[in-house]
Protein backbone atom coordinates (compact mmCIF):
# COMPACT_ATOMS: atom_id res chain seq x y z
CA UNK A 1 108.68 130.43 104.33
CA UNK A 2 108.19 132.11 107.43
CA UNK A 3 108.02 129.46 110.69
CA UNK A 4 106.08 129.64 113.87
CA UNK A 5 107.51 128.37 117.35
CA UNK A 6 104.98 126.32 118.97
CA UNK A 7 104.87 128.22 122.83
CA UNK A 8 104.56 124.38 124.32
CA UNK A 9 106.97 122.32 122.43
CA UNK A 10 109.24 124.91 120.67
CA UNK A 11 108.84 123.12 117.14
CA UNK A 12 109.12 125.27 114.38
CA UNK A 13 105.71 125.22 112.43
CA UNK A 14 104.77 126.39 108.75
CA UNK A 15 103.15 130.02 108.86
CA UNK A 16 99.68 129.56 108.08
CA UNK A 17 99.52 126.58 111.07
CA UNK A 18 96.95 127.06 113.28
CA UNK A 19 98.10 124.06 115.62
CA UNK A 20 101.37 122.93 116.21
CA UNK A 21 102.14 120.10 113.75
CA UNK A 22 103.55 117.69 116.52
CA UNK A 23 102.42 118.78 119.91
CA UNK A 24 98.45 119.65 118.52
CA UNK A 25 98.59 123.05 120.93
CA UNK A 26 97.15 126.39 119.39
CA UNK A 27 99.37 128.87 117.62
CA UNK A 28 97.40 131.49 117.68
CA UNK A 29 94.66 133.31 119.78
CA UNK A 30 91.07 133.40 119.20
CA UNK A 31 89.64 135.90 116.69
CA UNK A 32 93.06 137.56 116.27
CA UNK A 33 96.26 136.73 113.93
CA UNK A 34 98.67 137.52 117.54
CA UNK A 35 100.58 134.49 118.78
CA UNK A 36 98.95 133.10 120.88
CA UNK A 37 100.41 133.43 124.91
CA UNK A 38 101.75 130.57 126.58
CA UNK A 39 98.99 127.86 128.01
CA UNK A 40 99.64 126.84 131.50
CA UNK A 41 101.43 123.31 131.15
CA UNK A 42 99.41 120.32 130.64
CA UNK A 43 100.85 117.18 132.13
CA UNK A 44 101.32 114.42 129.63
CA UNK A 45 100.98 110.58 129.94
CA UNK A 46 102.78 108.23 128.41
CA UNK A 47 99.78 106.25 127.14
CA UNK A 48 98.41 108.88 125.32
CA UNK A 49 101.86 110.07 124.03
CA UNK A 50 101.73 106.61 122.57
CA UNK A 51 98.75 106.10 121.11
CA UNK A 52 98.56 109.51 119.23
CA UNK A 53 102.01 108.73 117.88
CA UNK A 54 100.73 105.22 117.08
CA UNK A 55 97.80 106.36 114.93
CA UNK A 56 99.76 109.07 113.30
CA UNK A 57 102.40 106.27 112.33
CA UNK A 58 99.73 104.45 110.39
CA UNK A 59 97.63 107.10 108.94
CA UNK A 60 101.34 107.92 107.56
CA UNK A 61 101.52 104.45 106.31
CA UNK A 62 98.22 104.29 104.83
CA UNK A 63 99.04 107.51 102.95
CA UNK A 64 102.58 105.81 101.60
CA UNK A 65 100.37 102.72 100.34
CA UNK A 66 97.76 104.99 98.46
CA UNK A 67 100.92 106.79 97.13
CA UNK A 68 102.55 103.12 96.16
CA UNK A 69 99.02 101.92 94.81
CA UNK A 70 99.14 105.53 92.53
CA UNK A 71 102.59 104.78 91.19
CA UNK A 72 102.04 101.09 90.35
CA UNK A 73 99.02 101.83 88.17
CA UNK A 74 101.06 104.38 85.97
CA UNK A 75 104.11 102.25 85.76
CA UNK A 76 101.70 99.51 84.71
CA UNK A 77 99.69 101.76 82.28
CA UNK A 78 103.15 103.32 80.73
CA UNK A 79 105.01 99.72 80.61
CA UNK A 80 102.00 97.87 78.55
CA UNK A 81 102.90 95.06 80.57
CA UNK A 82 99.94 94.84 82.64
CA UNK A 83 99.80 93.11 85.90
CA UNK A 84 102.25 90.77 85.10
CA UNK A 85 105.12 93.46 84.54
CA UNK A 86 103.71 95.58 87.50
CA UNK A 87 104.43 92.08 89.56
CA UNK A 88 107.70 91.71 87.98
CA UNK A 89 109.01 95.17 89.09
CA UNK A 90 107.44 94.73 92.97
CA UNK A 91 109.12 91.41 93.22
CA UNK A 92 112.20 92.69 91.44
CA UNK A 93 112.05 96.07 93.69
CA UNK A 94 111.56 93.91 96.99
CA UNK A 95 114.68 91.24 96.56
CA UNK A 96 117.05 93.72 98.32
CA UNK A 97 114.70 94.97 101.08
CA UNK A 98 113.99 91.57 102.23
CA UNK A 99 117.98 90.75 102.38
CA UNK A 100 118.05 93.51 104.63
CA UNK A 101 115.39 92.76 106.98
CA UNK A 102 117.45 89.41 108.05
CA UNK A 103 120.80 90.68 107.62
CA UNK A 104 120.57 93.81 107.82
CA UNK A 105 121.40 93.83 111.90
CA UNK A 106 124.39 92.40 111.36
CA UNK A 107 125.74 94.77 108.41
CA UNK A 108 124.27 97.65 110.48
CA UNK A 109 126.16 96.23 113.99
CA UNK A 110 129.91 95.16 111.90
CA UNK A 111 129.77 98.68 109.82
CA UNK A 112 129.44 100.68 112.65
CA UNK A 113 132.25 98.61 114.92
CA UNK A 114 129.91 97.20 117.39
CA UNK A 115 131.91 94.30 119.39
CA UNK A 116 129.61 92.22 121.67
CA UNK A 117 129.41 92.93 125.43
CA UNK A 118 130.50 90.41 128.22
CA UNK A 119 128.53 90.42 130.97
CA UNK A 120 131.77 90.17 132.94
CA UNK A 121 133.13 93.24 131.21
CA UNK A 122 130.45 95.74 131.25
CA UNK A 123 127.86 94.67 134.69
CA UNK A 124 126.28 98.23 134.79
CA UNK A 125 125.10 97.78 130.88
CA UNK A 126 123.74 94.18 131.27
CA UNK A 127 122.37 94.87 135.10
CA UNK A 128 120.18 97.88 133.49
CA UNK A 129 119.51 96.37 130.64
CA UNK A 130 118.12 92.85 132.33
CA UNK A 131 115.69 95.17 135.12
CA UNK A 132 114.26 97.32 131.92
CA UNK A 133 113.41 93.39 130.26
CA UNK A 134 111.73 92.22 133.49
CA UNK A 135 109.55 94.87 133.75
CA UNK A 136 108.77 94.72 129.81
CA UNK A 137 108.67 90.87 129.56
CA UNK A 138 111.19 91.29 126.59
CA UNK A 139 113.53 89.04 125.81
CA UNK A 140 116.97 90.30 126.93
CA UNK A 141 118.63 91.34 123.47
CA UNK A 142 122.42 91.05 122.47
CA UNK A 143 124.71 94.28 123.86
CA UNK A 144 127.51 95.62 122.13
CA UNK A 145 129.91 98.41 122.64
CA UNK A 146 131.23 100.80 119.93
CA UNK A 147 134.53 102.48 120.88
CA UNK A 148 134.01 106.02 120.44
CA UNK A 149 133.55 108.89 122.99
CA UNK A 150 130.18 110.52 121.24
CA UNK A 151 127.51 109.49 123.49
CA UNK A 152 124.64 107.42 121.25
CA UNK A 153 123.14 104.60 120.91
CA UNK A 154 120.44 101.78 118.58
CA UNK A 155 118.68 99.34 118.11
CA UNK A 156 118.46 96.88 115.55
CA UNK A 157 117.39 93.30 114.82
CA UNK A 158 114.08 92.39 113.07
CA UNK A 159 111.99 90.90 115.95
CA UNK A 160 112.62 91.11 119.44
CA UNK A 161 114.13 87.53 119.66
CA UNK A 162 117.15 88.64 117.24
CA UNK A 163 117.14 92.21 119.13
CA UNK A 164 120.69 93.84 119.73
CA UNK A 165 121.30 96.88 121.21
CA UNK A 166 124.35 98.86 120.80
CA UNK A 167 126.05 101.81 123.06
CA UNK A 168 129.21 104.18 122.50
CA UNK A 169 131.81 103.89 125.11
CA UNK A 170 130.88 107.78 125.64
CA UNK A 171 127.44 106.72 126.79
CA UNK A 172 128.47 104.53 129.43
CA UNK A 173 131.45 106.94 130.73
CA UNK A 174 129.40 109.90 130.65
CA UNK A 175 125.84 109.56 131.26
CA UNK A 176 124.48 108.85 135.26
CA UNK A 177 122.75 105.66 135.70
CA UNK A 178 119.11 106.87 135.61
CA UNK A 179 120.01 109.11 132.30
CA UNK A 180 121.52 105.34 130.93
CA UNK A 181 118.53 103.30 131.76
CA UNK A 182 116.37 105.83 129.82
CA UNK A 183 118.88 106.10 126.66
CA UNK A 184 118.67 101.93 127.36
CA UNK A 185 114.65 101.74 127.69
CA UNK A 186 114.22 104.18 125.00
CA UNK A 187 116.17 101.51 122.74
CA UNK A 188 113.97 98.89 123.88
CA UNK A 189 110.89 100.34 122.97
CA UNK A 190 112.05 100.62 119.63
CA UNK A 191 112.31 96.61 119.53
CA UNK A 192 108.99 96.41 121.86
CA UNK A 193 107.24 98.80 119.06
CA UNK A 194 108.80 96.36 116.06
CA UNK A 195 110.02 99.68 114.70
CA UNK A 196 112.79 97.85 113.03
CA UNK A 197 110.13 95.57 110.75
CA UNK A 198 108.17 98.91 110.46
CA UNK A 199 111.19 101.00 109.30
CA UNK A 200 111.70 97.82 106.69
CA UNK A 201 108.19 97.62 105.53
CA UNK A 202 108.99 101.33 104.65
CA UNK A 203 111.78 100.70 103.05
CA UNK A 204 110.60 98.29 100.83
CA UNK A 205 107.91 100.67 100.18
CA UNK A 206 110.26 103.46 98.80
CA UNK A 207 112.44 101.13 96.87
CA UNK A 208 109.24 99.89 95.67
CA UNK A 209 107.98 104.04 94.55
CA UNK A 210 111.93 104.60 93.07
CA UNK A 211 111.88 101.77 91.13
CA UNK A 212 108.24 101.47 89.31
CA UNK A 213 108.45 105.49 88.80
CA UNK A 214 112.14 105.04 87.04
CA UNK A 215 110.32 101.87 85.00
CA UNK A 216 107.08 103.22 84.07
CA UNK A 217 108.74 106.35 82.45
CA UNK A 218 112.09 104.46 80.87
CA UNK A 219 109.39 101.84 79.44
CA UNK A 220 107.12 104.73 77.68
CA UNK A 221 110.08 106.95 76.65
CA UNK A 222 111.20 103.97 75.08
CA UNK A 223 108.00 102.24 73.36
CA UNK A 224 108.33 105.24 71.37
CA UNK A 225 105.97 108.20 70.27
CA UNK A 226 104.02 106.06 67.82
CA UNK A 227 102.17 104.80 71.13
CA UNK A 228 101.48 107.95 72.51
CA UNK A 229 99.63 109.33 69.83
CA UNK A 230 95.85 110.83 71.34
CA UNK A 231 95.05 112.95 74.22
CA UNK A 232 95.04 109.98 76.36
CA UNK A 233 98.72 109.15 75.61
CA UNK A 234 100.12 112.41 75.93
CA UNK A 235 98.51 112.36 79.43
CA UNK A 236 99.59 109.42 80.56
CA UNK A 237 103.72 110.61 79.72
CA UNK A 238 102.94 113.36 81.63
CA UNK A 239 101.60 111.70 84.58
CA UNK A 240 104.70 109.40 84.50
CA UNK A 241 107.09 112.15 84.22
CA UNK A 242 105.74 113.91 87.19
CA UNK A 243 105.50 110.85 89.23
CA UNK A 244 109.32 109.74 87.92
CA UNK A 245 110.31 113.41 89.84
CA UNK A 246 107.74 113.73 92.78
CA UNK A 247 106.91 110.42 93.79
CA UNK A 248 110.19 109.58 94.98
CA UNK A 249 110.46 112.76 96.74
CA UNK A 250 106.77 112.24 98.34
CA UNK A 251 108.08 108.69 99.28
CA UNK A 252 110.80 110.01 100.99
CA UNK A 253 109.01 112.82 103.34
CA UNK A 254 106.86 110.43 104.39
CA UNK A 255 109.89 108.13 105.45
CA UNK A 256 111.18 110.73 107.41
CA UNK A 257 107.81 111.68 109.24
CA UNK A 258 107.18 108.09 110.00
CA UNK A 259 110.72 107.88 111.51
CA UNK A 260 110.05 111.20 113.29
CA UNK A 261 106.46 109.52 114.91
CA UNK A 262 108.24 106.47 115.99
CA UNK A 263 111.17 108.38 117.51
CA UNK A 264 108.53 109.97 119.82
CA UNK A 265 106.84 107.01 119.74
CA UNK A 266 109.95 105.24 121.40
CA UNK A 267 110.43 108.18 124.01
CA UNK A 268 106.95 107.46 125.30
CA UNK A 269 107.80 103.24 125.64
CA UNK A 270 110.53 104.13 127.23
CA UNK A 271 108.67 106.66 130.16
CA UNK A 272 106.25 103.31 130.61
CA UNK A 273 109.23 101.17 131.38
CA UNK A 274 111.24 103.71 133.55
CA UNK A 275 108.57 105.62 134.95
CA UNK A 276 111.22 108.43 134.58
CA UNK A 277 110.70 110.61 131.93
CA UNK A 278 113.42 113.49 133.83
CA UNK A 279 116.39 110.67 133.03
CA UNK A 280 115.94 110.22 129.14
CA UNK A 281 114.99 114.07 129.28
CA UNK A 282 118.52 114.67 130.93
CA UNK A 283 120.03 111.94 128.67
CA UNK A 284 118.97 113.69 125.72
CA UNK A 285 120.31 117.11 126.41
CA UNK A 286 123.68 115.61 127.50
CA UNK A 287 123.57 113.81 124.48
CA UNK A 288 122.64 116.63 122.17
CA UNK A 289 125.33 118.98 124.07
CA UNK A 290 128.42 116.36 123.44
CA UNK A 291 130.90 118.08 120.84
CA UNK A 292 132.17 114.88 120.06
CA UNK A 293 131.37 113.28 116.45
CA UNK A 294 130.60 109.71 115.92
CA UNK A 295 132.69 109.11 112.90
CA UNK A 296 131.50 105.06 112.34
CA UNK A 297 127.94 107.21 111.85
CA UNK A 298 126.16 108.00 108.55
CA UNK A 299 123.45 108.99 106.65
CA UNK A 300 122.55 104.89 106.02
CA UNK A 301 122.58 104.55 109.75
CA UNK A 302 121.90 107.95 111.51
CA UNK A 303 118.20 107.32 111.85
CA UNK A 304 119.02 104.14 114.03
CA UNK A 305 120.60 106.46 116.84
CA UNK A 306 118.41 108.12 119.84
CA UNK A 307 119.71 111.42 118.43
CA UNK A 308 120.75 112.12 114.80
CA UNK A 309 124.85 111.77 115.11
CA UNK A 310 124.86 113.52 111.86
CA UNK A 311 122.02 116.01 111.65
CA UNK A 312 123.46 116.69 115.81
CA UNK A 313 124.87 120.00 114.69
CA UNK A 314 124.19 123.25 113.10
CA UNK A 315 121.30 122.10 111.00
CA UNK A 316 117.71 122.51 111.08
CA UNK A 317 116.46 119.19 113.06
CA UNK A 318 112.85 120.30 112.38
CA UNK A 319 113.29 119.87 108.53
CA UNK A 320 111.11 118.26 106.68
CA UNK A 321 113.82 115.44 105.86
CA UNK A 322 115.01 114.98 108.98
CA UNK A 323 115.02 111.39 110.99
CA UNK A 324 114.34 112.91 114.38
CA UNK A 325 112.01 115.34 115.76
CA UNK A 326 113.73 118.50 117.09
CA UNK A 327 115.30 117.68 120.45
CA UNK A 328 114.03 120.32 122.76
CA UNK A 329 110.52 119.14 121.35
CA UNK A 330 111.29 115.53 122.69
CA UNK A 331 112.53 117.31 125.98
CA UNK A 332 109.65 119.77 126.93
CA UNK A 333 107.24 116.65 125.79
CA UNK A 334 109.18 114.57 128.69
CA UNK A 335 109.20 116.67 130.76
CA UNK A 336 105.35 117.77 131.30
CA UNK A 337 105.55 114.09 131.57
CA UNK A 338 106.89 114.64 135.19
C-alpha cells in the first residue's frame, strides 16, 4: 500500500489518511486530492506532547481490554467450562507475567551485561543523573554500565523505588553532556511515567489473548463434532478459529503502538525535566547515526532501549510492529519544541 509522508513530522502514513497518524497535521489540501504544502511550524510544548500521548496510551489500552474481554467469552463458550475454566486459564496465563514484573529487572539488567556503577568510577553519570532526580523529586535509581561501544540506553525496574537505569560505555564516550542528560532524563521519564508496570500490564494482557485463543479452539476441536452440531455450533468454531489466528496478531499491534505512544510519551518527560529538547534531539541522531551494533541486544529487550538497537538499521521503523516511532518523527517533534 501506497504511504504518505506527513510534511511536519516525516512519518510515513497509510494512503487514504487524511491526518497524519502521529503528529494529527493535514495530509492533504482542502477540496483537492494534492498534498498538501508545508504549514509554517507550530511550536510544541511538552505538556501537551504529554497529555495527547497519555490519552492515546489508554484509549489503546481500553481497546486491548475490549479485545481481551472478546477472547475470554469465546474461549469460555468453546471450553464448556464456564467461568470457572475462563478463571483457570487467566490465572494460569498470568503466573509468568507476574514473575516478570519483580524479577524481571534483574534478568533484563544480568542478560544484557549491565555491571553496577560506582559513584567513584563514573562522577559525570551519577552527577547528571542526581540534578535530573532533584528537579523530578525521583528517587535516584541504581546505574549500571554495559561494555559495548553502540551508544543506548534503558530503563527498567517496576516502580520507581526499584528503578535502574543502564548506559553503554559508547554513550558516555561519545555523546556531549547536554545530549547525555537528555538520553539520561528521557530514561527517567520512563520510570516517572511507570511505563515499566504499564509495559507489564500489557504483557500480561497478550499472554493472557495467546493463551485463551490457543485454549478455546484446542478445547472445541477436541470436545469433538458431536457438540457442534446446529448453526450455533458451527458459528461458534468459526469464531474461535478466527480469533486463535487474529487475536494474537491484534494483541500484538496494539503492543507495539502502546510502546510507540510511551516512547514519545518519554521524549516529552524528558523536555519537562531538561528544558532542552535540542540535547535529546542531538542525542538521538548521534545515536541513530552510530554503525556500531549492540550485540547483548534483542528482540526480548530492544523495546527497553531509547532507540531500537535492532530495528536501528535498514528497516522500516514506521512499521506497524515496530517498538519505536520513526526517529526523525521524534526529532522534528523536539525540535518545534525549541
Amino acid at each position: 500500500m501506497p504511504r504518505v509522508a506527513c510534511p511536519t513530522c516525516g512519518y510515513h502514513n497509510s494512503a487514504p489518511a487524511a491526518v497524519c497518524e502521529l503528529c494529527r497535521s493535514p495530509l492533504r489540501g482542502e477540496g483537492s486530492g494534492a498534498p498538501a504544502a508545508p504549514p509554517p511550524r507550530a511550536r510544541r510544548d511538552f505538556y501537551s506532547e504529554q497529555v495527547a500521548n497519555s490519552r492515546d496510551s489508554w484509549v489503546l489500552m481500553a481497546a486491548f481490554v475490549v479485545l481481551v474481554v472478546a477472547v475470554a467469552w469465546v474461549a469460555g463458550e468453546a471450553s464448556g467450562l464456564g467461568p470457572a475454566g475462563l478463571l483457570f486459564g487467566v490465572a494460569f496465563g498470568s503466573i509468568g507475567s507476574l514473575l516478570a514484573y519483580y524479577a524481571g529487572d534483574r534478568m533484563v539488567l544480568a542478560a544484557s551485561g549491565a555491571v553496577e556503577a560506582a559513584p567513584g568510577r563514573e562522577p559525570v553519570l551519577h552527577n547528571i543523573v542526581e540534578e535530573l532526580c532533584l528537579a523530578s523529586g525521583l528517587p535516584k535509581p541504581r546505574l549500571h554500565v554495559i561494555e559495548a561501544v553502540a551508544p543506548n540506553a534503558f530503563a527498567t525496574g517496576r516502580s520507581p523505588a526499584h528503578a535502574s537505569v543502564a548506559v553503554t560505555r559508547g554513550l558516555l564516550q561519545k555523546l556531549s553532556r547536554d545530549e547525555l542528560q537528555g538520553v539520561l532524563a528521557h530514561e527517567l521519564g520512563h520510570v516517572r511515567n511507570l511505563d515499566m508496570r504499564f509495559a507489564t500490564l500489557v504483557g500480561i494482557l497478550v499472554g493472557t489473548v495467546a493463551l485463551l485463543s490457543d485454549w478455546g479452539w484446542r478445547s472445541r476441536r477436541f470436545r469433538g463434532a458431536r457438540r457442534s452440531s446446529g448453526r450455533a455450533g458451527g458459528g461458534l468454531v468459526l469464531l474461535a478459529l478466527l480469533l486463535a489466528i487474529f487475536a494474537p496478531l491484534a494483541s500484538r499491534l496494539i503492543q507495539m503502538a502502546i510502546s510507540r505512544r510511551r516512547e514519545l510519551l518519554a521524549d516529552a518527560s524528558a523536555v519537562e525535566l531538561t528544558r532542552n529538547p535540542g540535547g535529546l534531539a542531538a542525542a538521538l541522531r548521534r545515536i541513530a547515526a552510530d554503525p556500531a551494533g549492540l550485540e547483548v541486544a534483542n528482540r526480548a529487550t530492544q523495546h527497553l532501549y531509547i532507540v531500537n538497537p535492532v530495528k536501528a538499521f535498514g528497516m522500516d521503523s514506521g512499521a506497524l510492529f515496530s517498538t519505536h516511532p520513526p526517529i526523525e518523527a521524534r526529532i522534528r517533534i523536539l525540535e518545534s519544541m525549541m
